[in-house]
C-alpha atoms as a PDB file:
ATOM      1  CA  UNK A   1     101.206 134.701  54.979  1.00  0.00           C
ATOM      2  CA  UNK A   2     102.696 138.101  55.145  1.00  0.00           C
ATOM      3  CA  UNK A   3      99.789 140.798  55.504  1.00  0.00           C
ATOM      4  CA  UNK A   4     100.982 144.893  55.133  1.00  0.00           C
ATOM      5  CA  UNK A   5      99.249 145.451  58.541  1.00  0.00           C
ATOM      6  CA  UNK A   6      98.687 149.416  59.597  1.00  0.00           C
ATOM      7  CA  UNK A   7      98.371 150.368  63.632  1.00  0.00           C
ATOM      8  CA  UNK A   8      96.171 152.996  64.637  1.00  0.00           C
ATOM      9  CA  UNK A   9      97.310 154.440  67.836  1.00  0.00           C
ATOM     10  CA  UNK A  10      95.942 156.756  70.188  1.00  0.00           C
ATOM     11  CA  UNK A  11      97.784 159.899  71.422  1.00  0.00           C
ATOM     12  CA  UNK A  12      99.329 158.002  74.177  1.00  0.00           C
ATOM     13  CA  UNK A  13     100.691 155.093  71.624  1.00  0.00           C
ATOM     14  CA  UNK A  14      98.644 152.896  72.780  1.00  0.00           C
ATOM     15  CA  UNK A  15      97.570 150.588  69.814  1.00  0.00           C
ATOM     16  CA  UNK A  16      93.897 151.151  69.158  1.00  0.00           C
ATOM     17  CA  UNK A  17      93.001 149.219  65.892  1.00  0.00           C
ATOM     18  CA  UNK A  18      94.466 147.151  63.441  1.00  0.00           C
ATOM     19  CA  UNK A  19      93.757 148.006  59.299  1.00  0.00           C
ATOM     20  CA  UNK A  20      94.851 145.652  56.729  1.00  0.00           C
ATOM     21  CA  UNK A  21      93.949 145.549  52.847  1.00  0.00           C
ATOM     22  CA  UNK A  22      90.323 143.995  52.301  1.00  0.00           C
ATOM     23  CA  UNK A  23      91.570 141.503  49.946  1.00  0.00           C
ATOM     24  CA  UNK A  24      93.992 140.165  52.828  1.00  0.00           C
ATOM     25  CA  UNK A  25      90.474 140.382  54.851  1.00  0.00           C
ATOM     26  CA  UNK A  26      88.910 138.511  52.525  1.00  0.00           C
ATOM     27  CA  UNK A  27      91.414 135.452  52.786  1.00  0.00           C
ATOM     28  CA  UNK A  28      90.919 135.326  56.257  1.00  0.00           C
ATOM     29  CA  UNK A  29      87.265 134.962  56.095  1.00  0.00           C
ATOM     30  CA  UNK A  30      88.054 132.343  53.499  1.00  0.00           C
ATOM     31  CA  UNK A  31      90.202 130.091  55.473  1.00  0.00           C
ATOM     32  CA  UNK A  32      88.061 131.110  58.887  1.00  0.00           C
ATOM     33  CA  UNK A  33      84.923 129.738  56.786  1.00  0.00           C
ATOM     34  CA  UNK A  34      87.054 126.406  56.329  1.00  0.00           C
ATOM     35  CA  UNK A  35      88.338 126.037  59.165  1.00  0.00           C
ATOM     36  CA  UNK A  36      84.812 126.300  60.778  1.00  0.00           C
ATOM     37  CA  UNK A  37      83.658 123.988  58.041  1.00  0.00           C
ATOM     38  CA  UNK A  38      86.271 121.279  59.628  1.00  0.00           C
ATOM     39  CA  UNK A  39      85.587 121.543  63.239  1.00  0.00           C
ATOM     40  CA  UNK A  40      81.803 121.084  62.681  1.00  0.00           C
ATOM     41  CA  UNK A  41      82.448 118.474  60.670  1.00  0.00           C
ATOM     42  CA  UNK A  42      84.382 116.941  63.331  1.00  0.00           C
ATOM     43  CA  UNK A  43      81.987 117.502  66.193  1.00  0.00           C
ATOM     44  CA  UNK A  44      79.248 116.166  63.966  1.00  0.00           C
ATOM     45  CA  UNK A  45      81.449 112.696  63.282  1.00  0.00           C
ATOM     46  CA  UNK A  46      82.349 112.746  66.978  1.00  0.00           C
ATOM     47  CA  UNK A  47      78.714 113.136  67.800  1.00  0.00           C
ATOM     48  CA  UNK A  48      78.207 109.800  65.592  1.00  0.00           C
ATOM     49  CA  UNK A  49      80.356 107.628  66.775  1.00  0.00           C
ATOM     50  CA  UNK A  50      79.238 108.282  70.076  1.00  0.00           C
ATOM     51  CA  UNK A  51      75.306 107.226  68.707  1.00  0.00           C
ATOM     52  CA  UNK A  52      77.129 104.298  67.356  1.00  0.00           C
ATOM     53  CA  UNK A  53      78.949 103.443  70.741  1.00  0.00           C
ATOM     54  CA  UNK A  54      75.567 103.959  72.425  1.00  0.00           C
ATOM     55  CA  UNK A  55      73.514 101.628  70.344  1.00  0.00           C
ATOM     56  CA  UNK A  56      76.384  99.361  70.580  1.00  0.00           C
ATOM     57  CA  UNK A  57      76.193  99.088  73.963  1.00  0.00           C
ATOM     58  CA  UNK A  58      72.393  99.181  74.851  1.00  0.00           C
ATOM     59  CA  UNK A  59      70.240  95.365  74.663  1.00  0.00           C
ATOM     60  CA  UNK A  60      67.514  94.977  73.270  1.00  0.00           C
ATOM     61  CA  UNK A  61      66.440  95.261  69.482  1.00  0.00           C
ATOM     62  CA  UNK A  62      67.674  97.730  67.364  1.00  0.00           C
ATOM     63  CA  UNK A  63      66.263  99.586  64.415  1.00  0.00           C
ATOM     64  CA  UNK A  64      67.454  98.703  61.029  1.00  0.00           C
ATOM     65  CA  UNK A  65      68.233 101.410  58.192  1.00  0.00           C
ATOM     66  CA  UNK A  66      65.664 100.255  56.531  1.00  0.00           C
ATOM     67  CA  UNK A  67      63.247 100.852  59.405  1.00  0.00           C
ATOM     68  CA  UNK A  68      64.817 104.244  59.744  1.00  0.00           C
ATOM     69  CA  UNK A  69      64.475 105.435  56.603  1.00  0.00           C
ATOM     70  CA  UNK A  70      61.093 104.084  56.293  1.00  0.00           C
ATOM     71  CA  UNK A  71      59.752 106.588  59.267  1.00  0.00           C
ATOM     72  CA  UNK A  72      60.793 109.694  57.598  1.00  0.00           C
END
């Protein structure tokens, strides 16, 4: 992706801020929102296979999806 970036500098050249077109902004939220999207999603199936390993591994009985569902 090739963004027309702008430097704003102060008097000593040191770079101070960044400008680039709001449409170029935009498509950065875009594909931040995504990307954000994808690593929750992630955590959330790493979160469940670790319930899954858990239950797995415990004795005793263990609650059915029917029995779940039922207490909500």
């Amino acid at each position: 992706m090739k963004i027309a970036l702008q430097y704003v500098n102060d008097s000593n050249g040191h770079t101070q801020a960044i400008q680039l077109p709001v449409a170029e902004w935009e498509k950065i939220l875009t594909k931040l929102k995504k990307y954000e999207q994808a690593l929750q999603l992630k955590s959330d199936l790493k979160e469940a296979f670790d319930q899954v390993k858990t239950i797995r591994s415990t004795k005793g009985k263990k609650q059915t999806l029917n029995e779940f569902l039922n207490e909500l």
